[in-house]
PDB file of N, CA and C in Angstrom:
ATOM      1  N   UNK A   1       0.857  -1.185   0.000  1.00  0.00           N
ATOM      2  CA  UNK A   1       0.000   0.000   0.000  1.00  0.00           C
ATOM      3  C   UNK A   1       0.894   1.237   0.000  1.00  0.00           C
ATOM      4  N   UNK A   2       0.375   2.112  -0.731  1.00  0.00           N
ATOM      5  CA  UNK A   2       1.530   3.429  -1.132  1.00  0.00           C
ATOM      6  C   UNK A   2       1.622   4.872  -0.183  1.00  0.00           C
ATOM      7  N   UNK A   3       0.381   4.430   0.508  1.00  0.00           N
ATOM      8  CA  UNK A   3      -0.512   5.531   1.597  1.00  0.00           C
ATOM      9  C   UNK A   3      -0.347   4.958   2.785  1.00  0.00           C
ATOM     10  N   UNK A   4       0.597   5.480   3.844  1.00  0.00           N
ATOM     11  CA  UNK A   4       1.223   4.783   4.748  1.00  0.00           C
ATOM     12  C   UNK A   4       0.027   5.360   5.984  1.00  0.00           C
ATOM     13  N   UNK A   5      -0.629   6.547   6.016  1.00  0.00           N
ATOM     14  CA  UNK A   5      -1.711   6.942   6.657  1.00  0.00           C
ATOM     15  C   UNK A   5      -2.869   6.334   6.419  1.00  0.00           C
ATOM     16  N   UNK A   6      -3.074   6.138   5.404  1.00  0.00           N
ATOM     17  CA  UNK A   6      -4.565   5.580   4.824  1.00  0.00           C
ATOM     18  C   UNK A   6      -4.198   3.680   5.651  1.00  0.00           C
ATOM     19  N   UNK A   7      -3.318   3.055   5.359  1.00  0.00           N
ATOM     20  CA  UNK A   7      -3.066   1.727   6.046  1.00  0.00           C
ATOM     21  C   UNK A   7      -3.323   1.935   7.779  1.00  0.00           C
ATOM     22  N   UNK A   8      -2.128   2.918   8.229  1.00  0.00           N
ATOM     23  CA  UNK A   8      -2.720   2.643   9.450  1.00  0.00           C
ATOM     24  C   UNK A   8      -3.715   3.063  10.122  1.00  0.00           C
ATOM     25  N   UNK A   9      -4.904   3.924   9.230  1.00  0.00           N
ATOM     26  CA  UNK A   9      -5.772   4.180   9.359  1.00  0.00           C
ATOM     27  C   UNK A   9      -7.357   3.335   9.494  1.00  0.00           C
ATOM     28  N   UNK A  10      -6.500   2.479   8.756  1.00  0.00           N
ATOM     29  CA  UNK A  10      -7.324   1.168   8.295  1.00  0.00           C
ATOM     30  C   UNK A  10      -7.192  -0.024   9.304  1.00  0.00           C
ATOM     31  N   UNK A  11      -6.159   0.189   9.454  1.00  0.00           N
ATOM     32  CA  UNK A  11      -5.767  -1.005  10.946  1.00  0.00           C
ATOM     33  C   UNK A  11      -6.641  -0.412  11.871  1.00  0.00           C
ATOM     34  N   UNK A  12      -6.339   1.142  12.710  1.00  0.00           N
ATOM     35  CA  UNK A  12      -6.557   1.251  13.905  1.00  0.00           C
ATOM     36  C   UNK A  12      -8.252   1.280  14.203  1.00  0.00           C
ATOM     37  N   UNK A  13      -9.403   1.735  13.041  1.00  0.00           N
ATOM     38  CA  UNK A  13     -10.652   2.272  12.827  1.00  0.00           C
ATOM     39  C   UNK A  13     -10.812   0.412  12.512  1.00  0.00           C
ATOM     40  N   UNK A  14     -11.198  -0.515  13.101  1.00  0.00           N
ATOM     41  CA  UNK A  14     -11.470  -1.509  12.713  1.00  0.00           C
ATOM     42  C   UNK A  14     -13.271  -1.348  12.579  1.00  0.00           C
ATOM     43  N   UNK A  15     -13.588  -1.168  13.098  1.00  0.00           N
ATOM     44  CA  UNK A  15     -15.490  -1.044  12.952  1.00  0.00           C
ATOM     45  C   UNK A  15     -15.924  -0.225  11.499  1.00  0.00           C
ATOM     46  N   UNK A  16     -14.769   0.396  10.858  1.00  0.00           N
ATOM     47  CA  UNK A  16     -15.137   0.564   9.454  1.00  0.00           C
ATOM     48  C   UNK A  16     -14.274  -0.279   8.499  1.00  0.00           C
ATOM     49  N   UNK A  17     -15.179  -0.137   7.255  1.00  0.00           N
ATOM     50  CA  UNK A  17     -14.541  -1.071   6.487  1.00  0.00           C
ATOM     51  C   UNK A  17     -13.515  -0.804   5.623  1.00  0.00           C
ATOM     52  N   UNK A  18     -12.851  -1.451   5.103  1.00  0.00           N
ATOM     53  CA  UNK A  18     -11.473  -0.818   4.785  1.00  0.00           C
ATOM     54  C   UNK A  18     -11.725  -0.243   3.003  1.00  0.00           C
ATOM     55  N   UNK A  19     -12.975  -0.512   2.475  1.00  0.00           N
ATOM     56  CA  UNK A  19     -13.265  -0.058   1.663  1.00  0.00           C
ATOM     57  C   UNK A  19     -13.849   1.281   1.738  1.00  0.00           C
ATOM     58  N   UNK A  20     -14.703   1.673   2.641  1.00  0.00           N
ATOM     59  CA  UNK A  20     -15.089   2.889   2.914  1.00  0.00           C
ATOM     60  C   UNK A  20     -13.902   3.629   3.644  1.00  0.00           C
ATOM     61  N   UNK A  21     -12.801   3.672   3.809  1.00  0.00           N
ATOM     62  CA  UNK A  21     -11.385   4.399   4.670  1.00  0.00           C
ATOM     63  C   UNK A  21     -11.069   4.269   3.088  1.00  0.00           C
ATOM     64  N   UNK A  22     -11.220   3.755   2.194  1.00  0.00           N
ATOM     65  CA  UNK A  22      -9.951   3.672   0.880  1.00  0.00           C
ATOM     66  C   UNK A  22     -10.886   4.986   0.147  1.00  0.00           C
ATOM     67  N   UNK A  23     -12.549   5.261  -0.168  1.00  0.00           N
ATOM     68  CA  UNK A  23     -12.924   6.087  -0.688  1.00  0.00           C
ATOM     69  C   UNK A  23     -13.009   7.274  -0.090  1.00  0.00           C
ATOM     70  N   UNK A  24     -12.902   7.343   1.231  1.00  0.00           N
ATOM     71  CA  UNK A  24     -12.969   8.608   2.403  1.00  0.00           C
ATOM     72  C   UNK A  24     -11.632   9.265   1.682  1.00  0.00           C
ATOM     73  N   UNK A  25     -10.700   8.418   1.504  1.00  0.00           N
ATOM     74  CA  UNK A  25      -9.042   8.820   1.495  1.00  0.00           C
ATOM     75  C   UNK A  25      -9.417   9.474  -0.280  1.00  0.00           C
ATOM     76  N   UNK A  26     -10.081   8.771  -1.048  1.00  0.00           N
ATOM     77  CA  UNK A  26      -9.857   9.145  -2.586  1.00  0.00           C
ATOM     78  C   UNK A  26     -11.031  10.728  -2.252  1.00  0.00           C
ATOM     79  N   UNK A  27     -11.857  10.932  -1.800  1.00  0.00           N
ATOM     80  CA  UNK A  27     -12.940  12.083  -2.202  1.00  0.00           C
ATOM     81  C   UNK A  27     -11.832  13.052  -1.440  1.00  0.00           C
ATOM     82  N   UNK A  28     -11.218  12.734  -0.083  1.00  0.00           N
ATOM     83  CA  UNK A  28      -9.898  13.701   0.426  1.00  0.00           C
ATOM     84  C   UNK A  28      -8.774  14.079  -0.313  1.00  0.00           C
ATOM     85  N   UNK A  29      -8.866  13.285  -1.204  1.00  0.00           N
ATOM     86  CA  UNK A  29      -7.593  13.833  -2.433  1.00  0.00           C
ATOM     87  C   UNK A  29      -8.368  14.393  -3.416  1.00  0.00           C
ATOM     88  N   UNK A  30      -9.225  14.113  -3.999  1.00  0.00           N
ATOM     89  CA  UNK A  30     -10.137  14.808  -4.900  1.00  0.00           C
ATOM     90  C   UNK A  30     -10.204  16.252  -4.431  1.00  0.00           C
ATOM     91  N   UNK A  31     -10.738  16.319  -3.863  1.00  0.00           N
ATOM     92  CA  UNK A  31     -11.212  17.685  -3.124  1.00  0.00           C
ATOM     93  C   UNK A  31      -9.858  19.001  -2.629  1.00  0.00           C
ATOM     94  N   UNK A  32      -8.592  17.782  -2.087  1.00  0.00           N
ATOM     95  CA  UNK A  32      -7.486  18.734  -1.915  1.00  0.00           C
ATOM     96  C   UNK A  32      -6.980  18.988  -3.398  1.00  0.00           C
ATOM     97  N   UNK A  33      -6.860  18.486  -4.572  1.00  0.00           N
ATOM     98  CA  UNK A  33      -6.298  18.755  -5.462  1.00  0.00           C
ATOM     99  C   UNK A  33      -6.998  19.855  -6.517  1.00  0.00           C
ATOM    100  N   UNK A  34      -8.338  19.764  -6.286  1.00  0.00           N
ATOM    101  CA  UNK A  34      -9.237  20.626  -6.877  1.00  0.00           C
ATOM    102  C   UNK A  34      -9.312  21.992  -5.857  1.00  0.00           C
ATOM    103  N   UNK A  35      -9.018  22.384  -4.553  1.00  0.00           N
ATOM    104  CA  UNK A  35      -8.452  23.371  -4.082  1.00  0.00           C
ATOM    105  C   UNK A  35      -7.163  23.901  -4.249  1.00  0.00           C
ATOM    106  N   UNK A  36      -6.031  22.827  -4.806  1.00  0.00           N
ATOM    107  CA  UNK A  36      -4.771  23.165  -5.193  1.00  0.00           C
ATOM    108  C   UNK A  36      -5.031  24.432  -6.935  1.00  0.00           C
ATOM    109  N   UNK A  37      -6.420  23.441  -7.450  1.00  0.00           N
ATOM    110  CA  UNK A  37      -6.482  23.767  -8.653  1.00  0.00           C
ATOM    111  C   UNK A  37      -7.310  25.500  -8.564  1.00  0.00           C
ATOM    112  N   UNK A  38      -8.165  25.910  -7.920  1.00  0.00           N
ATOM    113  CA  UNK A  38      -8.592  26.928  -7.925  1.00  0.00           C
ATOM    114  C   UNK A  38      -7.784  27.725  -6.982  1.00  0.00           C
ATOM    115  N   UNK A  39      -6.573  27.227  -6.366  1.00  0.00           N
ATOM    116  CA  UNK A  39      -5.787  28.556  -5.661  1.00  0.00           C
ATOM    117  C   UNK A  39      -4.915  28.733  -6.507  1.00  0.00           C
ATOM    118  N   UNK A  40      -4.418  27.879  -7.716  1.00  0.00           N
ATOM    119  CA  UNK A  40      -3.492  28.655  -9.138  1.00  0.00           C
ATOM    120  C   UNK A  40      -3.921  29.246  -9.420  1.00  0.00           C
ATOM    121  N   UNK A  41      -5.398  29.139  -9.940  1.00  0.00           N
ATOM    122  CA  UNK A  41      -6.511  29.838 -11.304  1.00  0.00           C
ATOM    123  C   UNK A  41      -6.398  31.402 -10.245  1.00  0.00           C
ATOM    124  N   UNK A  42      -6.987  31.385  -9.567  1.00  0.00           N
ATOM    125  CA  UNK A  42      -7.041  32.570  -8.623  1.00  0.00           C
ATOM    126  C   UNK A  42      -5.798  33.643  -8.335  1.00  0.00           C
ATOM    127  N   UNK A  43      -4.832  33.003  -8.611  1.00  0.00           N
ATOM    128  CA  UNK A  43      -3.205  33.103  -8.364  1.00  0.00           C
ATOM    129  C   UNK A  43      -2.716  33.836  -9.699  1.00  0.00           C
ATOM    130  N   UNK A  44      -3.502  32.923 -10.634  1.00  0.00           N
ATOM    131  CA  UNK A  44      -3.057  33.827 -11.949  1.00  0.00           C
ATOM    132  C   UNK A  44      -3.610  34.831 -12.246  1.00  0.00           C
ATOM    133  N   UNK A  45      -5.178  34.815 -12.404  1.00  0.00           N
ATOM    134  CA  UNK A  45      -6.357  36.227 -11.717  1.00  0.00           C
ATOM    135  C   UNK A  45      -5.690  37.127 -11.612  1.00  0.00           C
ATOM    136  N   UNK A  46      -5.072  37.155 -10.011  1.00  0.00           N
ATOM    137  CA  UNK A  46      -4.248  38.497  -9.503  1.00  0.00           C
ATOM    138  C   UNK A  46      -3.091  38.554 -10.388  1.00  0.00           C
ATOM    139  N   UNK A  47      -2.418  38.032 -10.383  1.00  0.00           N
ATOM    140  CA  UNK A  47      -1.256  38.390 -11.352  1.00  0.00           C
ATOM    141  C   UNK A  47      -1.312  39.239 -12.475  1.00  0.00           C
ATOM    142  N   UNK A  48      -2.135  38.650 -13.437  1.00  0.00           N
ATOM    143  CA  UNK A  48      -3.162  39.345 -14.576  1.00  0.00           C
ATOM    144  C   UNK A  48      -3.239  41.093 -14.423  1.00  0.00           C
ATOM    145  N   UNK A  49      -4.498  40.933 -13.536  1.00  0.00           N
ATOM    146  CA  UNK A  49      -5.011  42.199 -13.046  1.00  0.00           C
ATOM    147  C   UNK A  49      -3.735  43.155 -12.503  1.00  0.00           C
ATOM    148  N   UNK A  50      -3.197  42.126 -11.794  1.00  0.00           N
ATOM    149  CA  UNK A  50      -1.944  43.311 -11.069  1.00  0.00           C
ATOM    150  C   UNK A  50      -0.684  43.629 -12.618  1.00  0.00           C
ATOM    151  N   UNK A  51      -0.618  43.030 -13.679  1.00  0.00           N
ATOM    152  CA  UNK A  51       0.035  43.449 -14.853  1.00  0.00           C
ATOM    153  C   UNK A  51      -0.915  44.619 -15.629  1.00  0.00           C
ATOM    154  N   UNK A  52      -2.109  44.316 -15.540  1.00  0.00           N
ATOM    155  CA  UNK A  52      -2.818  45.351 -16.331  1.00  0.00           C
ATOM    156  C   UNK A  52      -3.190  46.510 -15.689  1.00  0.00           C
ATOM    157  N   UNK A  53      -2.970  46.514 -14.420  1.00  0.00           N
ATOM    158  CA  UNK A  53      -2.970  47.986 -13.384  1.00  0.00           C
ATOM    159  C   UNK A  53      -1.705  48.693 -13.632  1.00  0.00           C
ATOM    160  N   UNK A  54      -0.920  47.746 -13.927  1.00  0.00           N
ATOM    161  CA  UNK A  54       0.397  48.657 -14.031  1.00  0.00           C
ATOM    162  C   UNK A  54       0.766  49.158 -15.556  1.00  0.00           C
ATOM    163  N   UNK A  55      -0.044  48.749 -16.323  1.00  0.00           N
ATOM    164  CA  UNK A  55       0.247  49.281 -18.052  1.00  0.00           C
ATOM    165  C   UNK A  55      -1.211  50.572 -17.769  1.00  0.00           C
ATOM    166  N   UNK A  56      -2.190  50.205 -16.769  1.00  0.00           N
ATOM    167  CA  UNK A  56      -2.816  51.445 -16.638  1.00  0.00           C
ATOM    168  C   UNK A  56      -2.304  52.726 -16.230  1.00  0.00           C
ATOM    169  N   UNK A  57      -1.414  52.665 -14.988  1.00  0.00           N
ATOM    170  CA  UNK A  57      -0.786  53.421 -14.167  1.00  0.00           C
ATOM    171  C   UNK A  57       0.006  54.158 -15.102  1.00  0.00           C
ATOM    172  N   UNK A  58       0.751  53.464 -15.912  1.00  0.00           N
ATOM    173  CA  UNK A  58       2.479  54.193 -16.326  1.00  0.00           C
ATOM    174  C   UNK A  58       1.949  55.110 -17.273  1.00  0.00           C
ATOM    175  N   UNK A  59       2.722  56.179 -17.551  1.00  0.00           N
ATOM    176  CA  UNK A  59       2.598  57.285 -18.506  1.00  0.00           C
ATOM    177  C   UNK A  59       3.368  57.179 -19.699  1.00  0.00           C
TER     178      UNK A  59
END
């Protein structure tokens, strides 16, 4: 197993099943990577805006 948290996660939570700890773990990566993905998009946004304030600004 490649997910050394998700295993012993799976050991210690015995009253769940180790299939429902394996999809808990996949919708937790889903979800962090799609926040990774809208704090670039957002990241570039400002960047953008903050280049085109400054071709506004200059004389």
């Amino acid at each position: 197993m490649a997910n050394v948290y998700l295993g012993t996660e799976i050991k210690t939570k015995s009253k769940i099943e180790p299939e429902i700890s394996q999809e808990q773990n996949k919708v937790r990566m889903v979800l962090v990577g799609l926040s990774l993905l809208h704090s670039h998009e957002k990241g570039k946004n400002w960047k953008k805006r903050m280049r085109m304030r400054k071709k506004n600004t200059q004389f």
